[in-house]
C-alpha atoms as a PDB file:
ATOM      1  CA  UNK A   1     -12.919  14.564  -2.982  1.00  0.00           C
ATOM      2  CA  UNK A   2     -11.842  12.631  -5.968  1.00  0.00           C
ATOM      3  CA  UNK A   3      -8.324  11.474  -5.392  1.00  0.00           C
ATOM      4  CA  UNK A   4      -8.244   9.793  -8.595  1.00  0.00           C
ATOM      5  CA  UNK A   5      -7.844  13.640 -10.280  1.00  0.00           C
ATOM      6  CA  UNK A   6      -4.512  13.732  -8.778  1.00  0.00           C
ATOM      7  CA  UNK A   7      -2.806  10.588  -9.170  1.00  0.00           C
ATOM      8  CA  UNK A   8      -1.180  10.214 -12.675  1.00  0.00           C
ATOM      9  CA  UNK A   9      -0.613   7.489 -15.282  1.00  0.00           C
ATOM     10  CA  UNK A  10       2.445   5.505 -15.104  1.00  0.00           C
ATOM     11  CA  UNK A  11       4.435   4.066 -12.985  1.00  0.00           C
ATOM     12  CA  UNK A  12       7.270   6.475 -13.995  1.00  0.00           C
ATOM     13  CA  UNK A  13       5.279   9.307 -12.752  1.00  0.00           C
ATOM     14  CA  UNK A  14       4.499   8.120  -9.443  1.00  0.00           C
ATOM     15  CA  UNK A  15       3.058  10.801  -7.225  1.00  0.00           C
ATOM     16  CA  UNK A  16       4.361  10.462  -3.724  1.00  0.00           C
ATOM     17  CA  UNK A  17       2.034  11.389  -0.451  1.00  0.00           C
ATOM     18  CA  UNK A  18       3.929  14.587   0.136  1.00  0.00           C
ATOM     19  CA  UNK A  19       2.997  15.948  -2.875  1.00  0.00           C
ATOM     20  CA  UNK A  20      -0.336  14.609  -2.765  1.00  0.00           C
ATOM     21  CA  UNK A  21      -0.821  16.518   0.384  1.00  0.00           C
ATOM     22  CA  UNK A  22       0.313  19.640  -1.200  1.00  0.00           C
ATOM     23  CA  UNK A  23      -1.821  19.537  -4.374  1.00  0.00           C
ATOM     24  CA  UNK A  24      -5.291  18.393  -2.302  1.00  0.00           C
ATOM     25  CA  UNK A  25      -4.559  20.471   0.660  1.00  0.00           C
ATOM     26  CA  UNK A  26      -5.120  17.228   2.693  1.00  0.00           C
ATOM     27  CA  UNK A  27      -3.219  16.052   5.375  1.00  0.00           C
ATOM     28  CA  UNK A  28      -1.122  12.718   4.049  1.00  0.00           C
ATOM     29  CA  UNK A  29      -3.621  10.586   6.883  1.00  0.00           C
ATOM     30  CA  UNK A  30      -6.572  11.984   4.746  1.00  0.00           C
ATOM     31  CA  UNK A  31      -5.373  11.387   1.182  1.00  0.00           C
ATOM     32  CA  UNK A  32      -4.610   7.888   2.672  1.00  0.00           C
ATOM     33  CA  UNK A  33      -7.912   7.521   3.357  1.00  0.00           C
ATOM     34  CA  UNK A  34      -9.046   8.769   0.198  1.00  0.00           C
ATOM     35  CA  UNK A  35      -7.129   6.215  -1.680  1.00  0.00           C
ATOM     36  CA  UNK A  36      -8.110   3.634   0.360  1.00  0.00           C
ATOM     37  CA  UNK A  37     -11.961   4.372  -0.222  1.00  0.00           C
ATOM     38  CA  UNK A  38     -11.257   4.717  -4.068  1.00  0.00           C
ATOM     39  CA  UNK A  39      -9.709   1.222  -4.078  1.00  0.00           C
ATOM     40  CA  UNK A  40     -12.629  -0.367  -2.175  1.00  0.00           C
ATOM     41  CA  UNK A  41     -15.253   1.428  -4.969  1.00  0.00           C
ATOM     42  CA  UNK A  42     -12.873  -0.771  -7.274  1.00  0.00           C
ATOM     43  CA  UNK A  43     -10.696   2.059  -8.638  1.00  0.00           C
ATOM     44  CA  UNK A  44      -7.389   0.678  -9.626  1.00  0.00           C
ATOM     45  CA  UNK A  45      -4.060   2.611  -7.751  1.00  0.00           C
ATOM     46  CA  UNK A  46      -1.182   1.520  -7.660  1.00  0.00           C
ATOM     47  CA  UNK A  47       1.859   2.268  -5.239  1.00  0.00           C
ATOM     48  CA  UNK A  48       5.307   1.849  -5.438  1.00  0.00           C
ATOM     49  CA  UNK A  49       8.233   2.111  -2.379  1.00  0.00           C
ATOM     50  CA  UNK A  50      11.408   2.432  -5.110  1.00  0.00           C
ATOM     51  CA  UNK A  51      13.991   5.147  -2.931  1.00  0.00           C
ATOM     52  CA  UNK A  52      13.353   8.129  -4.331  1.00  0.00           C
ATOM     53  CA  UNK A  53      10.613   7.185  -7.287  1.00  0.00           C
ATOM     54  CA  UNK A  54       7.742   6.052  -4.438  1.00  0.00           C
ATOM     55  CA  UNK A  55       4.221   6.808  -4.809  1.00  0.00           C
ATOM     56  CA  UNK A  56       0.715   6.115  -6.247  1.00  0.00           C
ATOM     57  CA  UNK A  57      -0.217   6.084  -9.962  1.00  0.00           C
ATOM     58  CA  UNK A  58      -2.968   4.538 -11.649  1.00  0.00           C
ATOM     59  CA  UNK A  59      -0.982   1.348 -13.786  1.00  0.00           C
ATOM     60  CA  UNK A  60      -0.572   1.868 -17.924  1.00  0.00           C
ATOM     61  CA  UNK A  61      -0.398  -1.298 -18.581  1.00  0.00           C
ATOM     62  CA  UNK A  62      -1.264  -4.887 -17.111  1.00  0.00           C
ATOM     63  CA  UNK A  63       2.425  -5.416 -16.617  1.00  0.00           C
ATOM     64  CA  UNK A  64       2.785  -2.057 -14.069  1.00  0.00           C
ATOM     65  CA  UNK A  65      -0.647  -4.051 -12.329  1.00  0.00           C
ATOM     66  CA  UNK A  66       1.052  -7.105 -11.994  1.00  0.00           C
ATOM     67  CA  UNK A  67       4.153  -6.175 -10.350  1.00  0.00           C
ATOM     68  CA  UNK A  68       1.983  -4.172  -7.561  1.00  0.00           C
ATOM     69  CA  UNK A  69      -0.341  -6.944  -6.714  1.00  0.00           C
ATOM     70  CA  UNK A  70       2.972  -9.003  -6.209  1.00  0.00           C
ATOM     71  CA  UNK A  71       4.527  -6.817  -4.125  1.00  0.00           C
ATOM     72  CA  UNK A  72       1.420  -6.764  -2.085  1.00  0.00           C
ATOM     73  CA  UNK A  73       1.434 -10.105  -2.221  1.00  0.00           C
ATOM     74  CA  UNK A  74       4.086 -10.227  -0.690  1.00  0.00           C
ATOM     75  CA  UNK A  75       3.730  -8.128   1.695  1.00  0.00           C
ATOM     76  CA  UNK A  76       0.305  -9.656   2.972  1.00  0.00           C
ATOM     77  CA  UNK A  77       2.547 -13.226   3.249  1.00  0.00           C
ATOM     78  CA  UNK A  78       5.590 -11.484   5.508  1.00  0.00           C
ATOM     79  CA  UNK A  79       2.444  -9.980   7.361  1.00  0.00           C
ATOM     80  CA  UNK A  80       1.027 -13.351   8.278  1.00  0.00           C
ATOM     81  CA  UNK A  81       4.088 -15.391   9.035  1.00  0.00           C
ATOM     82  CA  UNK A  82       5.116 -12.677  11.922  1.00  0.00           C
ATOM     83  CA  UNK A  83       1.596 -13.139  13.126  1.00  0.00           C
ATOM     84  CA  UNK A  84       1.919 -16.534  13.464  1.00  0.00           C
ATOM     85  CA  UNK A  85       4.593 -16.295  16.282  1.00  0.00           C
ATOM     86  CA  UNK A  86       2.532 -14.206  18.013  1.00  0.00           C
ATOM     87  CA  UNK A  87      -0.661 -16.037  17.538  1.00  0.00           C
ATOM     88  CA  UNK A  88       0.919 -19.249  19.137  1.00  0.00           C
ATOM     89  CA  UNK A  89       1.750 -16.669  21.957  1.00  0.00           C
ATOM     90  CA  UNK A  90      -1.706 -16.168  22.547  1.00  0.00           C
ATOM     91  CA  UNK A  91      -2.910 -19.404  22.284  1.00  0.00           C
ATOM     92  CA  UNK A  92      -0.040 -20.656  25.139  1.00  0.00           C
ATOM     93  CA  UNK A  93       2.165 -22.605  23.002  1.00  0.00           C
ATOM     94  CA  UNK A  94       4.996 -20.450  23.166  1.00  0.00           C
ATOM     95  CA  UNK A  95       6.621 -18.398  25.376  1.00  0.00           C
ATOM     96  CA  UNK A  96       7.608 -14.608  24.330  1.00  0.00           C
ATOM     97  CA  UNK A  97      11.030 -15.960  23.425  1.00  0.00           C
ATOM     98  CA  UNK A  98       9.258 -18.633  20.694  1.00  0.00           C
ATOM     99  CA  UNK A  99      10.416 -21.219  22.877  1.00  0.00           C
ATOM    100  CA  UNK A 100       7.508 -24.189  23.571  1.00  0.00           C
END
């Protein structure tokens, strides 16, 4: 399937898994997987978590680009500092608690 049919231009019109799932006929862990094999062949979606406004859309502009990749930025740094704590639990240095 190509995902990329169904995902619009803009970030103002930001198609949310729900209603990706109803216009493929996928379930959402499908058209997940969809977009994630469109973004490794280098296809460029974007995704936005704003309340009600979340969802995928393929950028407009550079600007609409930008602000995803630093969300995800973002994102990938939170990821890696809580694995930290629990990498030093693994390799014996601290206790559950994060004492030493």
């Amino acid at each position: 399937m190509d995902i990329i049919k169904f995902i619009p231009h803009g970030k103002r019109n930001a198609v949310s898994g729900k209603e990706l799932k109803q216009l493929t006929g996928c379930d959402e862990r499908t058209v997940k997987q969809h977009i994630a094999n469109a973004r490794l062949k280098g296809v460029v979606i974007c995704s936005i978590l704003d309340g009600n406004n979340g969802g995928y859309f393929q950028p407009d502009s550079p600007d609409e680009a930008i602000e995803y990749v630093r969300t995800e930025q973002l994102r990938i740094n939170s990821a890696k500092a809580a694995l930290k704590a629990a990498e030093k639990y693994i390799a014996g240095e601290v206790n559950g608690s994060g004492e030493r």
